[in-house]
Protein backbone atom coordinates (compact mmCIF):
# COMPACT_ATOMS: atom_id res chain seq x y z
CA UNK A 1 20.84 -7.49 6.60
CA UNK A 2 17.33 -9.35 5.51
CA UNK A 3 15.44 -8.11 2.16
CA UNK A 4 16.68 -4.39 0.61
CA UNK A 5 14.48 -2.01 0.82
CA UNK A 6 13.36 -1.53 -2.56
CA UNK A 7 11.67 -5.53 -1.62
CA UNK A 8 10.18 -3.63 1.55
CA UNK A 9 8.95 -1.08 -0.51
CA UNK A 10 7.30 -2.94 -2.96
CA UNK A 11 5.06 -4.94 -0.37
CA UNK A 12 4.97 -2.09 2.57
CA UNK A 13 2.84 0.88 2.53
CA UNK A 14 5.07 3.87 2.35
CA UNK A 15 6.40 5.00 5.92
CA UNK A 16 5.38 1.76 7.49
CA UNK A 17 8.80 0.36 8.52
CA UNK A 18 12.23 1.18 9.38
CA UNK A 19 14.99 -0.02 7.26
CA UNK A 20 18.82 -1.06 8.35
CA UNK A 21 20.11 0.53 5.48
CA UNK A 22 18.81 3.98 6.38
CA UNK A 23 21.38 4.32 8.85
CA UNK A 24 25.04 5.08 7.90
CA UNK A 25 25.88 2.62 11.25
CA UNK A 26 24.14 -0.11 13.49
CA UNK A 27 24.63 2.49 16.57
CA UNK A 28 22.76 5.21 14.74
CA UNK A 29 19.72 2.51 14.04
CA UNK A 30 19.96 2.19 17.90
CA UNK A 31 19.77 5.75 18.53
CA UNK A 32 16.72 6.07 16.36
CA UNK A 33 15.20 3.32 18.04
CA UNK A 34 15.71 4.59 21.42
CA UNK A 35 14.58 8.44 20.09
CA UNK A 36 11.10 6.77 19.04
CA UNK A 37 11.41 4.88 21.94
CA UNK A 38 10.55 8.42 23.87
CA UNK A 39 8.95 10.69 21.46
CA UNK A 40 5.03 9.26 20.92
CA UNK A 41 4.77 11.81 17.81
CA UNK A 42 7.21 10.38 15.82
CA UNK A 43 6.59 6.65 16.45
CA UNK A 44 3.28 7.07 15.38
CA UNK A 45 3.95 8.70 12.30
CA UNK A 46 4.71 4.92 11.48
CA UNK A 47 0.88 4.11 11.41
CA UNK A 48 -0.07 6.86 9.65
CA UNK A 49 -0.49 4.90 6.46
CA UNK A 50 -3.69 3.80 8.45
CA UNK A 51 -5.17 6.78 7.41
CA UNK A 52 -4.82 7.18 3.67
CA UNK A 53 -4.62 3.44 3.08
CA UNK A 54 -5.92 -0.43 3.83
CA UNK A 55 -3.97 -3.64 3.40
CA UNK A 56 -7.08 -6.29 1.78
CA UNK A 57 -6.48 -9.77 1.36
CA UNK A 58 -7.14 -10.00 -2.95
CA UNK A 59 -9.88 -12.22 -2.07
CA UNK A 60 -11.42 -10.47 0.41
CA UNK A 61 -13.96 -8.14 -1.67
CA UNK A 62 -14.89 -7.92 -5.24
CA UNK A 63 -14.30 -4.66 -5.75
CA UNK A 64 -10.84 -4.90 -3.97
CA UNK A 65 -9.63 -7.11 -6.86
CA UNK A 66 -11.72 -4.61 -9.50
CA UNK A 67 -9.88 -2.02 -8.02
CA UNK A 68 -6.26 -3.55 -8.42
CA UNK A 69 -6.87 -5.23 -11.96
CA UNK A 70 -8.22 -1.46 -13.00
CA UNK A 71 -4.68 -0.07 -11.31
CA UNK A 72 -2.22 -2.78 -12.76
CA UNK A 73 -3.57 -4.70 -15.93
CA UNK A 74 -2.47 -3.29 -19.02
CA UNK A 75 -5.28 -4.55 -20.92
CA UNK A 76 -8.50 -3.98 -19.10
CA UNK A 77 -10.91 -4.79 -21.88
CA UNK A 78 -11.12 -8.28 -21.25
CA UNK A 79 -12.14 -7.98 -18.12
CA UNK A 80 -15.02 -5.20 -19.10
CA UNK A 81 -18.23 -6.13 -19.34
CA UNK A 82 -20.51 -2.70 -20.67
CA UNK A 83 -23.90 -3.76 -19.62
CA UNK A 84 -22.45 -3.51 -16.18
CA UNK A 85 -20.78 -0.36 -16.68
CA UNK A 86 -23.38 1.90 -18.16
CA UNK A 87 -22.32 5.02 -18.27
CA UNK A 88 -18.90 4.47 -16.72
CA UNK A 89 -20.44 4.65 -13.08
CA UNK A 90 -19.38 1.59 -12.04
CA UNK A 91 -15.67 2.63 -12.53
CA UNK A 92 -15.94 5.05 -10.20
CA UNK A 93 -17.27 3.41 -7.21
CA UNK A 94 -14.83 0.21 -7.88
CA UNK A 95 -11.82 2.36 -7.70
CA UNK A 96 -13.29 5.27 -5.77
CA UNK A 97 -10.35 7.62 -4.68
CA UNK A 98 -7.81 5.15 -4.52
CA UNK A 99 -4.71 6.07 -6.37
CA UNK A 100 -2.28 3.42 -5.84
CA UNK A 101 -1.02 -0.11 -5.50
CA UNK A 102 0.98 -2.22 -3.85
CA UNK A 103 0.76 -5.75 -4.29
CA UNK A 104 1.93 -9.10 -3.08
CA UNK A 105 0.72 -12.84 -4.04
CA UNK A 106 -1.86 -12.30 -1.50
CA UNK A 107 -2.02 -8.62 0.01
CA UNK A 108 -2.25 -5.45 -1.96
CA UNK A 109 -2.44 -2.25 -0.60
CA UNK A 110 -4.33 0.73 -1.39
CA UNK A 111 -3.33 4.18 -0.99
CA UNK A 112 -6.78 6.73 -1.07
CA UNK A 113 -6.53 10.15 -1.52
């Protein structure tokens, strides 16, 4: 039913959504559904992410796209430029204490520590 959920997980921060296929049966999807449906606790463990993570358009600030081309470019050297750098500094407010990506053609997602 729809996109697996590897595709989810590639363009969803982690415990953002609920999947078909982690339910042995429609019904039991249902019965999940309703259970969140009454328990405030565990529905809102689904925005969680909110806290250790922001969705950014790519072109919404520099450093955003610093920040992912640091985390998934394989060769960052072209994109260096030292005189900016200095001592390294500039690293470390660009990617800060984020640890992760997650990326789409026009999203990514950053998971902070």
């Amino acid at each position: 039913m729809g996109a697996s959920i590897e595709e989810y997980e590639r363009v969803a921060p982690p415990y953002s959504f609920i999947h078909v296929d982690q339910f042995e049966s429609p019904a039991k999807l249902a019965d999940y559904l309703k259970y969140l449906d009454k328990n405030d606790t565990a529905y809102n463990e689904y925005f969680a992410w909110h806290d250790h993570g922001i969705i950014h358009d790519r072109d919404s600030q520099p450093q955003c796209a610093m920040c992912l081309l640091a985390h998934t470019s394989h060769s960052f050297g072209p994109y260096w430029v030292p005189r900016v750098a200095r001592d390294g500094g500039m690293m470390d407010v660009m990617v800060g204490n984020c640890v992760g990506i997650l990326r789409t053609e026009t999203l990514f997602y950053c998971r902070l520590y």
